[in-house]
Protein backbone atom coordinates (compact mmCIF):
# COMPACT_ATOMS: atom_id res chain seq x y z
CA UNK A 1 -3.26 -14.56 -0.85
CA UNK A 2 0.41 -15.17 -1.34
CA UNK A 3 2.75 -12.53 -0.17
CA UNK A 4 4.83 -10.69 -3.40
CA UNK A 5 8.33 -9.68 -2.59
CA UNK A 6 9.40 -6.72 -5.24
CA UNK A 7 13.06 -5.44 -4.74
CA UNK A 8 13.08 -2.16 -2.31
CA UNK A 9 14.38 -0.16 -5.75
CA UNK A 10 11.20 -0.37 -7.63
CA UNK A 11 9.11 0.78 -4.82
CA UNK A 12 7.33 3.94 -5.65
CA UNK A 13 7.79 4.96 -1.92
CA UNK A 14 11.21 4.30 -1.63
CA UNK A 15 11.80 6.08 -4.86
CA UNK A 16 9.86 9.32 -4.33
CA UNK A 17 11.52 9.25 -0.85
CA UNK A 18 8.87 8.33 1.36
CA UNK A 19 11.80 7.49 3.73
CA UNK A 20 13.59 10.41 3.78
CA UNK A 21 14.37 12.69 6.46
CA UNK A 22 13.88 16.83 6.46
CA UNK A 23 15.38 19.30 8.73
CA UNK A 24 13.38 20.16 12.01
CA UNK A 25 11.55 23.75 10.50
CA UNK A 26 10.63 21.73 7.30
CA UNK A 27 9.36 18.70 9.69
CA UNK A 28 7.29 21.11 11.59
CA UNK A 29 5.67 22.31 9.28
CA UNK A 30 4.60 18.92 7.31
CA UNK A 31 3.76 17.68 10.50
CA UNK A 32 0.60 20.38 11.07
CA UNK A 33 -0.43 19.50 7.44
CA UNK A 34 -0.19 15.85 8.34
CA UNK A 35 -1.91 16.20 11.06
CA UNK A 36 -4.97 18.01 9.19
CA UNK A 37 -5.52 15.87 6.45
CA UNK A 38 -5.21 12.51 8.64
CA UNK A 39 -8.22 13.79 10.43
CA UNK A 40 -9.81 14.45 7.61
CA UNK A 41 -10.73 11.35 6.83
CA UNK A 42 -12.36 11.79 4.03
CA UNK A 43 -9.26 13.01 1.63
CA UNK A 44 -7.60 10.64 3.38
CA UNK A 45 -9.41 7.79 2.26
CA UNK A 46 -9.41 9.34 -1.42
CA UNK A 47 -6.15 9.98 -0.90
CA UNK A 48 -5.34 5.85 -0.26
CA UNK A 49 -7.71 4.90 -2.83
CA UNK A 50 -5.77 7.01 -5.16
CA UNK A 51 -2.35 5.34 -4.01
CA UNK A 52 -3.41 1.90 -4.42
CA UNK A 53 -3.62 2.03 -8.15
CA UNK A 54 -0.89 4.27 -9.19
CA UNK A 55 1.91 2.45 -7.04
CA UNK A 56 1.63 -0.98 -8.30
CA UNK A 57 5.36 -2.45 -6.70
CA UNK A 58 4.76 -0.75 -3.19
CA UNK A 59 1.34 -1.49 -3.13
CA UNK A 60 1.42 -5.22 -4.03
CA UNK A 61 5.16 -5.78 -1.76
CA UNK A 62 3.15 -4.70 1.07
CA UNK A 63 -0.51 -5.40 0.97
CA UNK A 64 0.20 -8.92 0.57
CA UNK A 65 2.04 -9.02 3.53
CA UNK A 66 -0.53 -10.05 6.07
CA UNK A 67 2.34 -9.98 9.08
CA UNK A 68 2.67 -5.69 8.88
CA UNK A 69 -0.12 -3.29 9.91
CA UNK A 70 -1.15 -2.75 6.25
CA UNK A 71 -3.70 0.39 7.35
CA UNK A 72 -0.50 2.06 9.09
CA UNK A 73 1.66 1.43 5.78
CA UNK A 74 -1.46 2.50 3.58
CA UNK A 75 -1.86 5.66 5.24
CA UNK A 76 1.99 6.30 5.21
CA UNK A 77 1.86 6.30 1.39
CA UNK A 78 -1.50 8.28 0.93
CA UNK A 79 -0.03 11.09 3.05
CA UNK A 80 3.20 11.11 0.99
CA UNK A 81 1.68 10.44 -2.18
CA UNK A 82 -0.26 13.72 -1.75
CA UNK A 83 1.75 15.97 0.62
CA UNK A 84 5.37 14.55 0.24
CA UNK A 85 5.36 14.19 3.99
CA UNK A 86 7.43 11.70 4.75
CA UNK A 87 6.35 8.12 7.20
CA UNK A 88 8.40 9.06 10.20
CA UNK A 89 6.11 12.56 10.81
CA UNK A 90 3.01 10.47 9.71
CA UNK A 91 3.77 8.55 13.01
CA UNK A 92 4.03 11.41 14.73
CA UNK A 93 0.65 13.38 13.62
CA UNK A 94 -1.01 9.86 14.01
CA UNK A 95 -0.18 10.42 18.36
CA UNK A 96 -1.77 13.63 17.57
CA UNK A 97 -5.59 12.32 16.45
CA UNK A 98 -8.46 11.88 18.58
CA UNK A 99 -9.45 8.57 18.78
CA UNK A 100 -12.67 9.32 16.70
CA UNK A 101 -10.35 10.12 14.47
CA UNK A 102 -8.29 7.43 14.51
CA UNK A 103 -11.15 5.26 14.08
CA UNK A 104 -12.39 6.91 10.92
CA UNK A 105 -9.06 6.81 9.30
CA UNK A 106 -8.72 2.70 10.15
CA UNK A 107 -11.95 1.90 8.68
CA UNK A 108 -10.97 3.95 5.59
CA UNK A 109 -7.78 1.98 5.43
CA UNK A 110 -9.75 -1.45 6.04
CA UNK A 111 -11.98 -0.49 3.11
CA UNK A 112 -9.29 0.37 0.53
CA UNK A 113 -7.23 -2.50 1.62
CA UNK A 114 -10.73 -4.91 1.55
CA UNK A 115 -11.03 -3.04 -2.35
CA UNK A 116 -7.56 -3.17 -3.33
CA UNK A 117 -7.86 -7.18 -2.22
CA UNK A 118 -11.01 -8.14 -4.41
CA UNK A 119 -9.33 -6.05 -7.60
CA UNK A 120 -5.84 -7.72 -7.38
CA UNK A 121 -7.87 -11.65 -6.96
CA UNK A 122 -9.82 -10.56 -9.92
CA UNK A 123 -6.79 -9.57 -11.85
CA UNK A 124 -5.46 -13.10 -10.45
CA UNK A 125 -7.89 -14.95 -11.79
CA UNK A 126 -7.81 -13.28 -15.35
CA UNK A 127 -4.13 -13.88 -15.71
CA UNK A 128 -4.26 -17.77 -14.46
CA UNK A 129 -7.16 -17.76 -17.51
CA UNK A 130 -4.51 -16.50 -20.14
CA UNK A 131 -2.59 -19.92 -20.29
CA UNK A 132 -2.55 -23.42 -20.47
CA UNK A 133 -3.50 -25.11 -17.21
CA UNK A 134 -2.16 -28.50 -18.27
CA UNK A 135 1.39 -26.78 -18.43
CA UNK A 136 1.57 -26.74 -14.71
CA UNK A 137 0.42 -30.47 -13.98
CA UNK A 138 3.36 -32.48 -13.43
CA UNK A 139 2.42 -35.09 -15.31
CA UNK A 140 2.26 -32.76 -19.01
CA UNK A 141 5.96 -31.29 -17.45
CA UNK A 142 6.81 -35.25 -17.49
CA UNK A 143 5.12 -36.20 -20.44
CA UNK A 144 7.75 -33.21 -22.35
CA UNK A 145 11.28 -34.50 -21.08
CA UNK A 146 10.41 -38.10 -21.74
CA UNK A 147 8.88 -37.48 -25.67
């Protein structure tokens, strides 16, 4: 898989403000809901599944980008796309979990991510399909500056 850079500015998380900062009542509070539904991870799992396919820039900037922890950044944006809570008190409930826990939310992650992987090849392959394969041999790019 090749890695897709999108601009920061057409990131649904950086739009929505997935990297802003609250005051420290507001940020206690989000923080006990974070650490709830991380646990669960059932909604969390819906939760990324849901992400995946509604934020199309984020989602393909940083799941093609093998060199991050993709199941950290996943669950990042499935807490804020549900709960607005933002990355920097996702870290934080994540110290909170129990290691079962933890566990249950990674292979969630791992299972979204394996998902997300197999739809975007698929869509891939159908777009290489829509045009003309000679167009991108050398030899046809040749054969159109020399006619």
């Amino acid at each position: 898989m090749i890695q897709v850079y999108k601009p920061y500015w057409k990131w649904e998380c950086y739009n929505n403000g997935m990297w802003n900062k609250v005051n420290k009542k507001t940020e206690s509070i989000m923080l006990e809901t974070a650490i709830e539904f991380t646990g669960n991870h059932i909604l969390y799992g819906k939760s990324m599944n849901d992400v995946v396919f509604k934020w199309n820039n984020t989602i393909e900037n940083h799941l093609t980008n093998k060199s991050i922890n993709r199941r950290a950044f996943l669950g990042h944006c499935a807490v804020f796309y549900k709960h607005q809570i933002p990355e920097y008190i996702v870290r934080m409930a994540w110290k909170e979990l129990n290691n079962e826990q933890r566990r249950l939310a990674d292979l969630e992650a791992e299972r979204t991510i394996k998902e997300w992987e197999i739809w975007y090849m698929i869509k891939l392959e159908g777009i290489s399909k829509c045009g003309k394969k000679d167009a991108i041999k050398t030899g046809f790019q040749m054969k159109l500056l020399f006619n």
